[in-house]
C-alpha atoms as a PDB file:
ATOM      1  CA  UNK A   1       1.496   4.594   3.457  1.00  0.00           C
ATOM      2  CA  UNK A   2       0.668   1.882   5.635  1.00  0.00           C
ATOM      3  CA  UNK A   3      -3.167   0.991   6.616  1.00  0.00           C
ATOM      4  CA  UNK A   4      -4.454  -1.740   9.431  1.00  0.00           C
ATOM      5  CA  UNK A   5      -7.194  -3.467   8.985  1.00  0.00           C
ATOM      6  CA  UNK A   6      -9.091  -4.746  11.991  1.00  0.00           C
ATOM      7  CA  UNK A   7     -12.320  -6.992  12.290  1.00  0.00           C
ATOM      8  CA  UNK A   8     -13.929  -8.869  14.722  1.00  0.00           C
ATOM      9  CA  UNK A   9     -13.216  -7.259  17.975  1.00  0.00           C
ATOM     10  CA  UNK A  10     -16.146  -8.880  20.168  1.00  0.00           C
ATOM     11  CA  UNK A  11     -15.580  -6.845  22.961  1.00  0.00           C
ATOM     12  CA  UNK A  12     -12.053  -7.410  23.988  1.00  0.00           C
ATOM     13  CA  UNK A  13     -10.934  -3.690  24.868  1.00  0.00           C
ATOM     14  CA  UNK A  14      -7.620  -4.907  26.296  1.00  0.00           C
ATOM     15  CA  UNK A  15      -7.072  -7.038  22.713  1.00  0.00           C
ATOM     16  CA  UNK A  16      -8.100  -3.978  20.812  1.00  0.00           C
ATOM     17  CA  UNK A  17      -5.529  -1.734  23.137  1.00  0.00           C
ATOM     18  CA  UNK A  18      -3.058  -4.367  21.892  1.00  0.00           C
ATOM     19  CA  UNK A  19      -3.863  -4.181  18.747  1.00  0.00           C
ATOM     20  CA  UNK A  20      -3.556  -0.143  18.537  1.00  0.00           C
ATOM     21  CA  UNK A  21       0.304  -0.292  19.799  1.00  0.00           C
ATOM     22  CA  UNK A  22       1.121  -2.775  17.714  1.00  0.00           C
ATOM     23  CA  UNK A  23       0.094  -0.337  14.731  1.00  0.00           C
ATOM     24  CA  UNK A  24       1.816   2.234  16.235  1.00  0.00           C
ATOM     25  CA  UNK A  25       5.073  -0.098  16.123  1.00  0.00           C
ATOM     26  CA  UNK A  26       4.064  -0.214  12.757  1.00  0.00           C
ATOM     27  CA  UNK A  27       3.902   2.977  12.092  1.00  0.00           C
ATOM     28  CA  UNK A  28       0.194   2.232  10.623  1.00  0.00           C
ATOM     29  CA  UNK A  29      -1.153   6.011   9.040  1.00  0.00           C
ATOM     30  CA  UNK A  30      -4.920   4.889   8.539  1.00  0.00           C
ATOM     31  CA  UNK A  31      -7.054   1.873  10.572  1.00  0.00           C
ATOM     32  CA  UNK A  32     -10.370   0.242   9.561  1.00  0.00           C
ATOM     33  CA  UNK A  33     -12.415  -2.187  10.826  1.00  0.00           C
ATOM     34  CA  UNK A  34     -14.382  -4.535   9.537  1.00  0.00           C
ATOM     35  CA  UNK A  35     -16.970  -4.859  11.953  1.00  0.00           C
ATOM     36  CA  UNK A  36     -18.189  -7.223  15.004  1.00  0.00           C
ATOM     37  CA  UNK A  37     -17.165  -4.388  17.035  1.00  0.00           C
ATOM     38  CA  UNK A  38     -19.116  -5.839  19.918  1.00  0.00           C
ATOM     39  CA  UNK A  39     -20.708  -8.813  21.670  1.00  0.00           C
ATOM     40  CA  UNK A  40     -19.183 -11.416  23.745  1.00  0.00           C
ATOM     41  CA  UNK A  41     -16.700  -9.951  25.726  1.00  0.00           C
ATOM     42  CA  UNK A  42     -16.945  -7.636  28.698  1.00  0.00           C
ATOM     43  CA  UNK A  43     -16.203  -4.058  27.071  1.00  0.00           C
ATOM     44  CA  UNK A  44     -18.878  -2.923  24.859  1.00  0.00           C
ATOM     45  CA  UNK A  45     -19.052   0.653  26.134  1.00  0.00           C
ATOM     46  CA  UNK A  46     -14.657   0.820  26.344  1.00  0.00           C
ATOM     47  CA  UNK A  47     -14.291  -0.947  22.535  1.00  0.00           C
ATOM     48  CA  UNK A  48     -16.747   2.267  21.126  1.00  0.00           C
ATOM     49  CA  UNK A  49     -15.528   4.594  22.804  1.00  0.00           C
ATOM     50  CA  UNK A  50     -11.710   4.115  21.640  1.00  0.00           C
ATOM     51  CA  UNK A  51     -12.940   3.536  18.456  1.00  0.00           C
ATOM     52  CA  UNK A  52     -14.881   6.621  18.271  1.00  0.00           C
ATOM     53  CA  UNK A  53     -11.533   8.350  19.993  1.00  0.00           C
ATOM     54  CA  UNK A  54      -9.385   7.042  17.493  1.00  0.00           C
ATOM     55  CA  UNK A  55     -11.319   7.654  14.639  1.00  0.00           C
ATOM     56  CA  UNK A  56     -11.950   4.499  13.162  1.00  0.00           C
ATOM     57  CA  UNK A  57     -13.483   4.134   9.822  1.00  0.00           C
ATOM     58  CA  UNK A  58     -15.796   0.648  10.743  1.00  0.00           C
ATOM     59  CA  UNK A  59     -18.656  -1.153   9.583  1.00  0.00           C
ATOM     60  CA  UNK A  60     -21.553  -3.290  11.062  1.00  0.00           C
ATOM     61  CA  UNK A  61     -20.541  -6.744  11.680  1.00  0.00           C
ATOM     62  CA  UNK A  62     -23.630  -9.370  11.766  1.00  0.00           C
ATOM     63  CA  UNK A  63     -23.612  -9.029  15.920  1.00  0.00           C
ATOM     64  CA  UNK A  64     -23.475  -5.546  15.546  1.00  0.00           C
ATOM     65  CA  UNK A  65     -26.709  -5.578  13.494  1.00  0.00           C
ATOM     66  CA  UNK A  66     -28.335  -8.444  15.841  1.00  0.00           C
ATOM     67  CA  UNK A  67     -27.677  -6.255  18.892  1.00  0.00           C
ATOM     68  CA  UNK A  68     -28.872  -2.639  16.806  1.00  0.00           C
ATOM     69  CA  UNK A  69     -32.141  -5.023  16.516  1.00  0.00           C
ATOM     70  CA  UNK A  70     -32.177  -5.512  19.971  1.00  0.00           C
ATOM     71  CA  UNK A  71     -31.527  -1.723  20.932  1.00  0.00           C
ATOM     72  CA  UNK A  72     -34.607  -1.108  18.963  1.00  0.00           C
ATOM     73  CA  UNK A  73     -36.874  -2.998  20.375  1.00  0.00           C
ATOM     74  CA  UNK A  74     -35.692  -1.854  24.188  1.00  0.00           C
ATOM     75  CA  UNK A  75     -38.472  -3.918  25.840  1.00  0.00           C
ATOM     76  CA  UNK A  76     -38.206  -7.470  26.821  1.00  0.00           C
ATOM     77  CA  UNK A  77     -33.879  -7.369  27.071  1.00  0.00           C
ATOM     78  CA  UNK A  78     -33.854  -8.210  30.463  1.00  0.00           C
ATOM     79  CA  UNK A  79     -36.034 -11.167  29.941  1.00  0.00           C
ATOM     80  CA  UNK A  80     -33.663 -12.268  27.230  1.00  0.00           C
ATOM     81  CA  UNK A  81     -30.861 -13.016  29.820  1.00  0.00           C
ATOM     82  CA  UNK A  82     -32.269 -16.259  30.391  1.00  0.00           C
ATOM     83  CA  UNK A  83     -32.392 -17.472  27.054  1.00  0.00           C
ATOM     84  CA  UNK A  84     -29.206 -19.521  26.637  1.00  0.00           C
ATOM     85  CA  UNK A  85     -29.094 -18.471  22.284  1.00  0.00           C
ATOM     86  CA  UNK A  86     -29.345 -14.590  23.119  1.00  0.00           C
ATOM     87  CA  UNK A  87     -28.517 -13.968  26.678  1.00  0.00           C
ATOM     88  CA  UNK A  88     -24.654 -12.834  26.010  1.00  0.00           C
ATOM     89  CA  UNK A  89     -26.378 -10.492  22.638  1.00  0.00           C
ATOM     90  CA  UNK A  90     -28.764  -8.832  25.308  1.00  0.00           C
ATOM     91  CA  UNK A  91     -26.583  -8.402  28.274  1.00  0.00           C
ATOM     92  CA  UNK A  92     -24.301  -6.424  25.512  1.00  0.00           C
ATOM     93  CA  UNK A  93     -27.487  -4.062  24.628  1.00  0.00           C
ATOM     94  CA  UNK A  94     -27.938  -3.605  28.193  1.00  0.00           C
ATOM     95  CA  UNK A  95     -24.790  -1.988  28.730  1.00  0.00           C
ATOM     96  CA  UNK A  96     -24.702   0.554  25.975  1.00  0.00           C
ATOM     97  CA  UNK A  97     -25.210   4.111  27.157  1.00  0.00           C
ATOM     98  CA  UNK A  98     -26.848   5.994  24.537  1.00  0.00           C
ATOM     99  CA  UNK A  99     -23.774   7.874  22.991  1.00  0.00           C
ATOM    100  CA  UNK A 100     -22.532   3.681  22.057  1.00  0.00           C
ATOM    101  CA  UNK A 101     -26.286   2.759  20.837  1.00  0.00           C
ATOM    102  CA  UNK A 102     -25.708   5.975  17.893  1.00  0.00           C
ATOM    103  CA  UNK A 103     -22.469   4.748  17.007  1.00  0.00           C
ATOM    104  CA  UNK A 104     -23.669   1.480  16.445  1.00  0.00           C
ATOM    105  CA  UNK A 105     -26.565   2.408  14.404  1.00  0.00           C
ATOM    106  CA  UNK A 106     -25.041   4.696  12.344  1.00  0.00           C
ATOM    107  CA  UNK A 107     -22.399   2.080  11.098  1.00  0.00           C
ATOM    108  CA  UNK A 108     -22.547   1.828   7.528  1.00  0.00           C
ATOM    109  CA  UNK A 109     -22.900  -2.535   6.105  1.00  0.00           C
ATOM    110  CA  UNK A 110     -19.466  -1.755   3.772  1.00  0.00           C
ATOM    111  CA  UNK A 111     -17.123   1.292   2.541  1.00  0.00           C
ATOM    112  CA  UNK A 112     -15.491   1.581  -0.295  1.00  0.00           C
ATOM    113  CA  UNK A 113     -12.157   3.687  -0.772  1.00  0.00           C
ATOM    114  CA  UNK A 114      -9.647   4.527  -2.695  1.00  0.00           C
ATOM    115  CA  UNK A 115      -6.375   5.388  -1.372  1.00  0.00           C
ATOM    116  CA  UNK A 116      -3.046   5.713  -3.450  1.00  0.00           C
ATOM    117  CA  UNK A 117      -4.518   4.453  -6.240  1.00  0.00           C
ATOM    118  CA  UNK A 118      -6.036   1.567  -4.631  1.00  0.00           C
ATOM    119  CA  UNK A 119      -9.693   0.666  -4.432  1.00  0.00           C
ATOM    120  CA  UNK A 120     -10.627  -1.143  -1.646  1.00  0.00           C
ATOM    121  CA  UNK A 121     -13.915  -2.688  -0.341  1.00  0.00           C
ATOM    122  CA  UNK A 122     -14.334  -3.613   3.167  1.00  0.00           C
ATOM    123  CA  UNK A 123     -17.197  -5.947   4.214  1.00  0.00           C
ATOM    124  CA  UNK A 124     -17.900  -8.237   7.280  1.00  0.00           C
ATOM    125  CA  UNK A 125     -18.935 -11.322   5.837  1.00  0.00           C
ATOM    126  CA  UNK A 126     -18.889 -10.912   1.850  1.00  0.00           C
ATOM    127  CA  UNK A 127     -21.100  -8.536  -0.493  1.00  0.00           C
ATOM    128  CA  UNK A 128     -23.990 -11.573  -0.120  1.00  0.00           C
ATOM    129  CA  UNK A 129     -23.982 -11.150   3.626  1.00  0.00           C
ATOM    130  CA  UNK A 130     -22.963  -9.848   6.694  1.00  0.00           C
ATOM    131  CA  UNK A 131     -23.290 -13.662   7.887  1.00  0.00           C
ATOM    132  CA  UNK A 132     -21.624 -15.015   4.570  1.00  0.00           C
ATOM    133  CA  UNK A 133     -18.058 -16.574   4.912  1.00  0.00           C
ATOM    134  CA  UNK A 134     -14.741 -16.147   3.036  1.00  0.00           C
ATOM    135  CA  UNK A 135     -12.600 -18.956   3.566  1.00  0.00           C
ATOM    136  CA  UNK A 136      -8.881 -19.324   2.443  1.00  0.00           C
ATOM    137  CA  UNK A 137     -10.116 -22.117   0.230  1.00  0.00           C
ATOM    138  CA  UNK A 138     -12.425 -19.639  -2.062  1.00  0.00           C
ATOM    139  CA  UNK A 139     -12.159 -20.657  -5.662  1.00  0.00           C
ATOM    140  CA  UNK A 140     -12.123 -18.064  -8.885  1.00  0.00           C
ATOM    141  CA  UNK A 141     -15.743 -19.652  -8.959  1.00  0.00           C
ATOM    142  CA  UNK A 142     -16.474 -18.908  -5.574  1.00  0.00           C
ATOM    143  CA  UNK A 143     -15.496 -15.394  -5.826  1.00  0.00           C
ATOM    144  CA  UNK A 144     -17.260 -14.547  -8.246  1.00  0.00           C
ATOM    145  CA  UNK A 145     -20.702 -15.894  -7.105  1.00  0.00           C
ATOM    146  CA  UNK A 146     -20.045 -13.327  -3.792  1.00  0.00           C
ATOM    147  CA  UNK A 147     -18.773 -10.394  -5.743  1.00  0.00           C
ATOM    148  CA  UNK A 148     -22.022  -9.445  -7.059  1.00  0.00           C
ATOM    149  CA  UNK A 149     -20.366  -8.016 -10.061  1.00  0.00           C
ATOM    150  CA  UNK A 150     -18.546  -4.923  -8.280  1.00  0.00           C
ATOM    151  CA  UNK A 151     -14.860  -4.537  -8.966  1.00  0.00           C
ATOM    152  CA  UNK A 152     -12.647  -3.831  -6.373  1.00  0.00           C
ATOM    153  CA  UNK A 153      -8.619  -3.724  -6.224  1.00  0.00           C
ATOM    154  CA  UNK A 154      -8.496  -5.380  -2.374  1.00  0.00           C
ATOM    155  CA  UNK A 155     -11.618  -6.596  -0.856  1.00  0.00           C
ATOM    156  CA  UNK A 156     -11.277  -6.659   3.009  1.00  0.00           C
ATOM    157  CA  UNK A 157     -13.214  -9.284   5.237  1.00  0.00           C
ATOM    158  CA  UNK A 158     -13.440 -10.573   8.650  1.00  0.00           C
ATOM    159  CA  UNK A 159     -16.002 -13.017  10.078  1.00  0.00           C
ATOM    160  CA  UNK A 160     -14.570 -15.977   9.936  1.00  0.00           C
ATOM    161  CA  UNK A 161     -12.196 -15.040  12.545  1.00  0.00           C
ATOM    162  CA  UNK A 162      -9.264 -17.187  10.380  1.00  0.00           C
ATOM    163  CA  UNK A 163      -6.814 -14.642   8.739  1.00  0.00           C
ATOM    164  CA  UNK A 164      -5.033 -15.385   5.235  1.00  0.00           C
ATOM    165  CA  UNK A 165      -4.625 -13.557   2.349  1.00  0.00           C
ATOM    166  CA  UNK A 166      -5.060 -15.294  -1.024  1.00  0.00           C
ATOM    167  CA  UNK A 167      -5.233 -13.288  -4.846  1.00  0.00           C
ATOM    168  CA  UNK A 168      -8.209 -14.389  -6.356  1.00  0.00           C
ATOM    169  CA  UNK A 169      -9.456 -13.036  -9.926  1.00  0.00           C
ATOM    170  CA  UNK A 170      -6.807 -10.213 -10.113  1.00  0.00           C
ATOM    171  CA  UNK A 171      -8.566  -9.210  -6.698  1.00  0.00           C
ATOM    172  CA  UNK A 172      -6.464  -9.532  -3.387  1.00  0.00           C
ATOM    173  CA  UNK A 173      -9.012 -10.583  -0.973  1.00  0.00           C
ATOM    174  CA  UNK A 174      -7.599 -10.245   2.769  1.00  0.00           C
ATOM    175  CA  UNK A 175      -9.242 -11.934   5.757  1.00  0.00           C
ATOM    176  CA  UNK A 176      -8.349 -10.294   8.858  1.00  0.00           C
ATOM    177  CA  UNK A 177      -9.413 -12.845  11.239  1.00  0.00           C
ATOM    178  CA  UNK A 178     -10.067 -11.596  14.799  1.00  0.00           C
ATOM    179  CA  UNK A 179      -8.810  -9.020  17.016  1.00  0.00           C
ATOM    180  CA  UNK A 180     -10.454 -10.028  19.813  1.00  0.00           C
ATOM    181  CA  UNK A 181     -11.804 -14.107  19.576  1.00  0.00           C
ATOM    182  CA  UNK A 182      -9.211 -15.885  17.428  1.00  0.00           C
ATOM    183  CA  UNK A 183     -10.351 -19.619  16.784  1.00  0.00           C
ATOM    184  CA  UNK A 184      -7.265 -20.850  14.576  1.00  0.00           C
ATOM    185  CA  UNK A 185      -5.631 -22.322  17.850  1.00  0.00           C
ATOM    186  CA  UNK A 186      -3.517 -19.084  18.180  1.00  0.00           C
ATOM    187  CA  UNK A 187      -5.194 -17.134  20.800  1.00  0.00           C
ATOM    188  CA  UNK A 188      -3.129 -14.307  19.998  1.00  0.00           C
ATOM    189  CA  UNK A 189      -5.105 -11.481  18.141  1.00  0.00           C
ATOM    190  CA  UNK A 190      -4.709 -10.750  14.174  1.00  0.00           C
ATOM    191  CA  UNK A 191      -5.072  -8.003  11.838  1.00  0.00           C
ATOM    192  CA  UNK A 192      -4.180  -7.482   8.209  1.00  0.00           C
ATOM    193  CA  UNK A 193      -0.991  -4.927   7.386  1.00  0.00           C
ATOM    194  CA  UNK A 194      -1.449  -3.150   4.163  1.00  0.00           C
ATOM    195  CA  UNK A 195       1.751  -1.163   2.951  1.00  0.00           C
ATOM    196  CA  UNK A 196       0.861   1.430  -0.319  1.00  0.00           C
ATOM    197  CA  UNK A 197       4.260   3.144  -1.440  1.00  0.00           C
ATOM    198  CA  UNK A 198       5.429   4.195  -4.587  1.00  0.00           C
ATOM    199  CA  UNK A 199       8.350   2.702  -3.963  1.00  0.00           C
ATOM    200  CA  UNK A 200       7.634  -0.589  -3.205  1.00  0.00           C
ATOM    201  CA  UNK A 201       4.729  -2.992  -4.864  1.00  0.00           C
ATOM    202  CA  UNK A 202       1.792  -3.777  -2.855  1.00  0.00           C
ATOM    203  CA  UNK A 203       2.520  -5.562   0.573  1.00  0.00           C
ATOM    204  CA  UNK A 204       0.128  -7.119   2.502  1.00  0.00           C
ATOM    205  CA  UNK A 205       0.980  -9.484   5.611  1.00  0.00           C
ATOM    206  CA  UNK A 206      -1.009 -11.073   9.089  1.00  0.00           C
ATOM    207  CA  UNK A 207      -0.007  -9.354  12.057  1.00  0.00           C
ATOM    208  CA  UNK A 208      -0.471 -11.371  15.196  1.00  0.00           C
ATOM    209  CA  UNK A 209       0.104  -9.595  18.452  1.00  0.00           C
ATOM    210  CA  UNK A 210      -0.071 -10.614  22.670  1.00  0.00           C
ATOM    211  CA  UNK A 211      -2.491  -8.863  25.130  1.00  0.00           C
ATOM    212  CA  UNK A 212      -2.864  -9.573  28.651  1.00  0.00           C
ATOM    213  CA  UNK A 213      -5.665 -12.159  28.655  1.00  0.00           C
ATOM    214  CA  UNK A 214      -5.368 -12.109  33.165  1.00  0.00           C
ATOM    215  CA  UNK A 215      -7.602  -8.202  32.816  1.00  0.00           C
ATOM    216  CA  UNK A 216     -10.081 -10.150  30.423  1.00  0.00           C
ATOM    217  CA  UNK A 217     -11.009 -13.037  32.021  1.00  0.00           C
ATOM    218  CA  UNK A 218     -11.223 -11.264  35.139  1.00  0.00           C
ATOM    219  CA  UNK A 219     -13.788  -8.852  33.664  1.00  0.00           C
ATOM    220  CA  UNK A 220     -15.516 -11.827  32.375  1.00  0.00           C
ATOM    221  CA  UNK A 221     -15.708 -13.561  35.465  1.00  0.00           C
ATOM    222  CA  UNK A 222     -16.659  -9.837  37.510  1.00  0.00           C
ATOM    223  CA  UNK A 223     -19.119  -8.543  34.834  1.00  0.00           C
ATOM    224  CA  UNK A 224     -21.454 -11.469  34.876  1.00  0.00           C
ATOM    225  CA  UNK A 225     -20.971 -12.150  30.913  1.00  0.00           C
ATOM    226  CA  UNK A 226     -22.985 -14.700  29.719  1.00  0.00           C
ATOM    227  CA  UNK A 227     -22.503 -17.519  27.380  1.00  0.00           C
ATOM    228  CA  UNK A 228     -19.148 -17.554  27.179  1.00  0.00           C
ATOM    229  CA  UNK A 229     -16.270 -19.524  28.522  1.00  0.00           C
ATOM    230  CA  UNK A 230     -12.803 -17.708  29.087  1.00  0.00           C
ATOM    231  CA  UNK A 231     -11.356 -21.194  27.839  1.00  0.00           C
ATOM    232  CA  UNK A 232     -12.070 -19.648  24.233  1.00  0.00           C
ATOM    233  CA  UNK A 233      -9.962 -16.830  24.356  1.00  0.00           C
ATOM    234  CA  UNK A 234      -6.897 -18.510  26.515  1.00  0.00           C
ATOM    235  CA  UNK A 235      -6.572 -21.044  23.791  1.00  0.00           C
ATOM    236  CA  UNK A 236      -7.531 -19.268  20.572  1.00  0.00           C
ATOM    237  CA  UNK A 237     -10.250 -22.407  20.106  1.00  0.00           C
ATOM    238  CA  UNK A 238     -14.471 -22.434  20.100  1.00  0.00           C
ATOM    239  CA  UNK A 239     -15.191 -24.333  23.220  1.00  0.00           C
ATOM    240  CA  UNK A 240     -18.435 -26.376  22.555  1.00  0.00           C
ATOM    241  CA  UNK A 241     -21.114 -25.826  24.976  1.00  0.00           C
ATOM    242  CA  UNK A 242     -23.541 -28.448  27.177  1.00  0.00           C
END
């Protein structure tokens, strides 16, 4: 059985499209995601509804839960458009219809699974945070302090937006890095490839993948997004700011 694991979307509804048919090539069986579904890029309202279509098993991601907070408070979004910190978060809030705004508040912070035998936990950040990182340097020391003494076969991550898998205390921890907003210098998009078979021992490998970055920037430029520079996503790099 093969399984996907996507995080960190941000938005990108032509990088998640690319993502999909690459898992078809794959002949994936089962996707997750590991949150950030949205914020940032243009396509709030297409990036839920595929995922909803699809039926993707996903999780909050820490702009998810910063733009549920602003959903809640409804009053005062527009205003927020000229604060340069949370201008791009509201615009996002703005555009969800109200079938996107349940989605997103029903996502659960983590899921645990088991599937062939294998338990797996999927978080955004780590178990201390949705806002915690996982770098490929953790330590068996490092690990541990974030584990909060559950046990786990695989524990999935994103956040970080760098991808690597590394074994760690007997536990295979797997970074998927970033559908949507890679920042490793390789603006293609990642995701993690999980292979379960009887026949075969565990495999686990990065899958990076090409979209057509032309229809993103375009809807960048068109929608009015905020906060952002299309520089980012052309060169797979963080672009500082003025």
């Amino acid at each position: 059985m093969k399984i996907a694991f996507f995080s960190d979307i941000h938005s990108n509804f032509p990088a998640l499209c690319g993502a999909f048919a690459s898992a078809e090539r794959h002949k994936v069986s089962k996707i997750f995601c590991a949150g950030d579904v949205v914020g940032i890029g243009p396509h709030p309202i297409e990036v839920v509804r595929l995922l909803k279509e699809r039926n993707v098993q996903t999780i909050r991601g820490n702009l998810d839960r910063k733009i549920v907070n602003l959903i809640k408070k409804e009053k005062g979004l527009k205003k927020l458009l000229k604060n340069k910190k949370k201008a791009s978060l509201a615009w996002t809030a703005l555009q969800m219809g109200e079938e996107e705004k349940s989605w997103l508040l029903n996502l659960p912070p983590e899921i645990n699974i088991q599937i062939e035998g294998v338990s797996f936990l999927i978080v955004h950040g780590s178990l201390l945070s949705d806002a915690d990182y996982i770098y490929p340097s953790i330590t068996s020391i490092g690990l541990s302090s974030k584990m909060k003494d559950k046990k786990t076969d695989v524990l999935v991550c994103g956040h970080s937006h760098i991808p690597f898998i590394k074994v760690v205390n007997n536990i295979r921890v797997i970074n998927c890095g970033s559908v949507g907003k890679p920042i490793d210098g390789d603006p293609r998009g990642s995701y993690i490839l999980v292979d379960i078979s009887k026949s075969i021992p565990f495999h686990s490998e990065i899958i990076r993948f090409n979209y057509n970055t032309d229809n993103l920037v375009r809807d960048l430029e068109e929608r009015k997004v905020p906060g952002i520079s299309s520089d980012e996503f052309k060169l797979g790099v963080k672009v500082k700011g003025d």
